[in-house]
C-alpha atoms as a PDB file:
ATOM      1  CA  UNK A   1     -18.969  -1.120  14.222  1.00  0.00           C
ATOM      2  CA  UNK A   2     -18.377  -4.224  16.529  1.00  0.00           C
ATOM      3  CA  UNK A   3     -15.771  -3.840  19.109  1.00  0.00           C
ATOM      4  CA  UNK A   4     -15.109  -7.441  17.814  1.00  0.00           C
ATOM      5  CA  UNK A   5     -14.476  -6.914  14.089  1.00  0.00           C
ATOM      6  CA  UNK A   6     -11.038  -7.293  13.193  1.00  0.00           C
ATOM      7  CA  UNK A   7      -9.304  -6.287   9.937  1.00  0.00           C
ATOM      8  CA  UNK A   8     -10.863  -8.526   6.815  1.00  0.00           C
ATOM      9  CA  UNK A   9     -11.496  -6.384   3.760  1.00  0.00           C
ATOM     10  CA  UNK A  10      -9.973  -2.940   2.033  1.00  0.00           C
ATOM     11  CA  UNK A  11     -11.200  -0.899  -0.716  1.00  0.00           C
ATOM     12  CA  UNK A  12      -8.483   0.129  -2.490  1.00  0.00           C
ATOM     13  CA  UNK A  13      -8.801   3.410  -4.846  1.00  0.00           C
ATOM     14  CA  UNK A  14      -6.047   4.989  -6.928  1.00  0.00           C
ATOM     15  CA  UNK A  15      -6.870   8.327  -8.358  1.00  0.00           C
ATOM     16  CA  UNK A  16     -10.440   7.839  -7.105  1.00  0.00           C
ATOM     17  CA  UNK A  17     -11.599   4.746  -9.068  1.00  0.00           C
ATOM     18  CA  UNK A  18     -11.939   1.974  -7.034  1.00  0.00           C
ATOM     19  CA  UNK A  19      -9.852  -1.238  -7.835  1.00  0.00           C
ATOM     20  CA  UNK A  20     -11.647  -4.687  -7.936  1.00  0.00           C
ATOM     21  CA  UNK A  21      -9.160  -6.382  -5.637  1.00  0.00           C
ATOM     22  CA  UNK A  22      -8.473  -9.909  -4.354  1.00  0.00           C
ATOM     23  CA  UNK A  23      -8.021 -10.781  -0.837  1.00  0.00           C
ATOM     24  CA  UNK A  24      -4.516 -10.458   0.414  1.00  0.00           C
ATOM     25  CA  UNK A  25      -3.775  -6.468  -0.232  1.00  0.00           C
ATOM     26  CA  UNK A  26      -1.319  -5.056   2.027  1.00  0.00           C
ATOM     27  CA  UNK A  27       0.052  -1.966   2.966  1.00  0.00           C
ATOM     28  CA  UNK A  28       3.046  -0.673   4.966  1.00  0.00           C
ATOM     29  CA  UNK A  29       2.608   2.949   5.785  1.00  0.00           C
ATOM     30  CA  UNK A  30       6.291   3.691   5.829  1.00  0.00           C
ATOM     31  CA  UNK A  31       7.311   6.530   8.336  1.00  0.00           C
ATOM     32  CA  UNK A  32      10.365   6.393  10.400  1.00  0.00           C
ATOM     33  CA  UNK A  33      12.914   3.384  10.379  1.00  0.00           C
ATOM     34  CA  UNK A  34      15.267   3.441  13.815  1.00  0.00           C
ATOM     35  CA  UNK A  35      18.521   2.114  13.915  1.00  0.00           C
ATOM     36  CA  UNK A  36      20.023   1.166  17.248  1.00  0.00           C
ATOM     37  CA  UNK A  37      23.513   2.026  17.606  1.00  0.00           C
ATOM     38  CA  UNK A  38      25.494  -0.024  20.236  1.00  0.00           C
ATOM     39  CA  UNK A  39      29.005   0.944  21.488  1.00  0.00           C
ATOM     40  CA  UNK A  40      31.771  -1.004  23.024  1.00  0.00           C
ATOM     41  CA  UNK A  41      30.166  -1.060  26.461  1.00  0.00           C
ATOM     42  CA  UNK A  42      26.444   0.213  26.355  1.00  0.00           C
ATOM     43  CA  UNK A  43      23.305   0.906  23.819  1.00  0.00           C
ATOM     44  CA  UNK A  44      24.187   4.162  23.249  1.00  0.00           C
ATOM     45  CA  UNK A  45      20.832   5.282  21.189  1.00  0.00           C
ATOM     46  CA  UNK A  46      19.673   5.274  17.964  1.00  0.00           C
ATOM     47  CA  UNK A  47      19.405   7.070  14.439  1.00  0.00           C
ATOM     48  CA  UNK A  48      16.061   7.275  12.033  1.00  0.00           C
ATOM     49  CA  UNK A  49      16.244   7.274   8.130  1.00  0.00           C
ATOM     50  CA  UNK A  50      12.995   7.977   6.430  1.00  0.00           C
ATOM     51  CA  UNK A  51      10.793   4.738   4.894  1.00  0.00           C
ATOM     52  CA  UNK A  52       8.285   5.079   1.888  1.00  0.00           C
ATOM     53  CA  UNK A  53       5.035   3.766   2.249  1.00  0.00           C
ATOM     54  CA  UNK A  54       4.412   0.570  -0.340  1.00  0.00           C
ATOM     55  CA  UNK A  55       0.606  -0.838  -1.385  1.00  0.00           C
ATOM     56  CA  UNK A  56       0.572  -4.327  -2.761  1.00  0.00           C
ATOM     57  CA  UNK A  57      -2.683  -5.916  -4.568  1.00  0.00           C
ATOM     58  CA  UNK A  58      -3.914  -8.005  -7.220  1.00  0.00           C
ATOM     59  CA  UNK A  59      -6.353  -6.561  -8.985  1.00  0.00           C
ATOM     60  CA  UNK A  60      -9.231  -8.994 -11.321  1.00  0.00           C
ATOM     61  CA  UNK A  61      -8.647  -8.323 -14.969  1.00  0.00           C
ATOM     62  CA  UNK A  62     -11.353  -8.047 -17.055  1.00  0.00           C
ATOM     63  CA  UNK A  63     -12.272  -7.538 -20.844  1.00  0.00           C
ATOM     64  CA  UNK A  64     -11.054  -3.619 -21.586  1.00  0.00           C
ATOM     65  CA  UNK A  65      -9.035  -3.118 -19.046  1.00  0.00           C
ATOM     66  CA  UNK A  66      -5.819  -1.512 -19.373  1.00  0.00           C
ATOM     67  CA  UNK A  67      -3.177  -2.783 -17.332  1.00  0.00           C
ATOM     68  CA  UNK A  68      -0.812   0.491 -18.684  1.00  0.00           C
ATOM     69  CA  UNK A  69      -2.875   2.827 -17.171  1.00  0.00           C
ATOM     70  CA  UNK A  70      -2.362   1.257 -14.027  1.00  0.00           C
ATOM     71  CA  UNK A  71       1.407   2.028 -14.392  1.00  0.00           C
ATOM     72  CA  UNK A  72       1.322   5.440 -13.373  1.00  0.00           C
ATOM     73  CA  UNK A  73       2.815   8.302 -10.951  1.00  0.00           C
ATOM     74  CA  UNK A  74       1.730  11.274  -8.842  1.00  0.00           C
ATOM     75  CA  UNK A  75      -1.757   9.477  -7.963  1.00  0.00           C
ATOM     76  CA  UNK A  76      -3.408   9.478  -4.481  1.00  0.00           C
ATOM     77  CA  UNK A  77      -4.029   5.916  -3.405  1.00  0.00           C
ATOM     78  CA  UNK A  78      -6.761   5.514  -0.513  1.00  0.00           C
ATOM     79  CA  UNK A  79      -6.755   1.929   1.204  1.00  0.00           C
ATOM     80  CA  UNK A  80      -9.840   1.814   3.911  1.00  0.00           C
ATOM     81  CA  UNK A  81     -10.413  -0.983   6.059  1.00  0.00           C
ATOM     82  CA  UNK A  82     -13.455  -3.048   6.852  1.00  0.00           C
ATOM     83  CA  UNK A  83     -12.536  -1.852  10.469  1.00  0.00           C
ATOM     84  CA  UNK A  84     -12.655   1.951   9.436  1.00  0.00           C
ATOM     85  CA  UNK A  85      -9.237   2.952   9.303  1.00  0.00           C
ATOM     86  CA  UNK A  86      -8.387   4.677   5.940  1.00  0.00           C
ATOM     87  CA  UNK A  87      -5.066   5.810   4.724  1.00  0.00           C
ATOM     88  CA  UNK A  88      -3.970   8.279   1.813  1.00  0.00           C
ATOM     89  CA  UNK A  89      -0.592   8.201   0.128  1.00  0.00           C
ATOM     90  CA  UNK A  90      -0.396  11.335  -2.162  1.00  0.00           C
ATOM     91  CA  UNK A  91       1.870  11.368  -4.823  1.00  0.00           C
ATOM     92  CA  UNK A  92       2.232   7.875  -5.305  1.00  0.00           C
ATOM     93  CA  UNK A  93       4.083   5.826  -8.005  1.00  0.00           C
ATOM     94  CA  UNK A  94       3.815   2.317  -9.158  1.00  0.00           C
ATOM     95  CA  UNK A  95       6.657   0.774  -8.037  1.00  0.00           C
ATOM     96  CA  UNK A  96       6.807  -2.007 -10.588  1.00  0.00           C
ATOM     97  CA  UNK A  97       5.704  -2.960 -13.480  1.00  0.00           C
ATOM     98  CA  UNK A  98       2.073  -4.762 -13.328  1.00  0.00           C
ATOM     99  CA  UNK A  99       2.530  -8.626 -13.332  1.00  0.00           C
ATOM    100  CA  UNK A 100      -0.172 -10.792 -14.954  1.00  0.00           C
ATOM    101  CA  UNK A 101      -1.305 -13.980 -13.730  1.00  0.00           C
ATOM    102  CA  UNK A 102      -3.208 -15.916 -16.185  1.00  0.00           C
ATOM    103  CA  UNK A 103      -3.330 -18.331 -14.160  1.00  0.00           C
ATOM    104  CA  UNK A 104      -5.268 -16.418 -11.840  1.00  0.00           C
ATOM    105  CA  UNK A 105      -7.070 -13.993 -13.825  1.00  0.00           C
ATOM    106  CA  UNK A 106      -4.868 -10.942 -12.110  1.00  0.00           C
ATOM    107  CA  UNK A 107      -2.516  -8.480 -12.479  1.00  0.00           C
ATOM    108  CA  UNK A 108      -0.194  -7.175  -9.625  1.00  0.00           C
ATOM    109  CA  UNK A 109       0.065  -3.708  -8.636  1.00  0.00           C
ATOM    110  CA  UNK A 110       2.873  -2.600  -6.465  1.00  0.00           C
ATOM    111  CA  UNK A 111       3.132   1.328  -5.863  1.00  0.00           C
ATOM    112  CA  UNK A 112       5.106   3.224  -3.091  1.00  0.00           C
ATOM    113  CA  UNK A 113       5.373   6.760  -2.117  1.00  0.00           C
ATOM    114  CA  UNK A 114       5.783   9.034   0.908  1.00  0.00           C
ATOM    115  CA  UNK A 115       4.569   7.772   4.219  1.00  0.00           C
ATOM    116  CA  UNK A 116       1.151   7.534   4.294  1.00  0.00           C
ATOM    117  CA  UNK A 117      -1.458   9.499   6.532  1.00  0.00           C
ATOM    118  CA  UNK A 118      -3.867   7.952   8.945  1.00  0.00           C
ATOM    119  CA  UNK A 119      -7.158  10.014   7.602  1.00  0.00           C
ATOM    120  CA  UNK A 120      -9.520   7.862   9.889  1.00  0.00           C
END
């Protein structure tokens, strides 16, 4: 791979089957969330509260597709990187109903879950 490449494209699988997914998927790994904590006179430090991780896309709907079985829980979502960074959130739970966009030909998919792991 190019030193040069930077991030483009991500394949997106949940449960193994790979989504066909529009441009624009993010995903926020989640992990630890710090909290400064400033007294009277000084920065006196800081506390940390768990965040989940959260996978947003827009999937192309086709003829036969069921949107419900996108709604789902305890599935592994894998989101890899044109750039070869891949990351697996186990257990994971759509977040949200799926949202269809006529308009567009899509559905939404949010799902969140416990922070994910850097596999590569």
């Amino acid at each position: 791979m190019a030193a040069q490449q930077r991030l483009g494209k991500a394949v997106i699988k949940i449960g193994g089957n790979r989504l066909e997914t529009m441009p624009g998927a993010t995903l926020d790994p989640g992990g630890t969330v710090r909290q400064t904590q400033v007294g009277a006179n000084e920065v006196l430090g800081y506390t940390e509260t768990p965040k989940q991780s959260r996978m947003e896309c827009e999937v192309s709907l086709r003829r036969g597709m069921s949107v419900r079985e996108l709604d789902t829980a305890g599935v592994t979502i894998t989101f890899e990187g044109d750039t070869g960074q891949i990351f697996s959130i186990a257990d994971a739970w759509c977040a949200e109903p799926p949202v269809i966009d006529s308009g567009k030909g899509t559905a939404r998919l949010v799902y969140e879950g416990p922070p994910a792991e850097e596999v590569a």
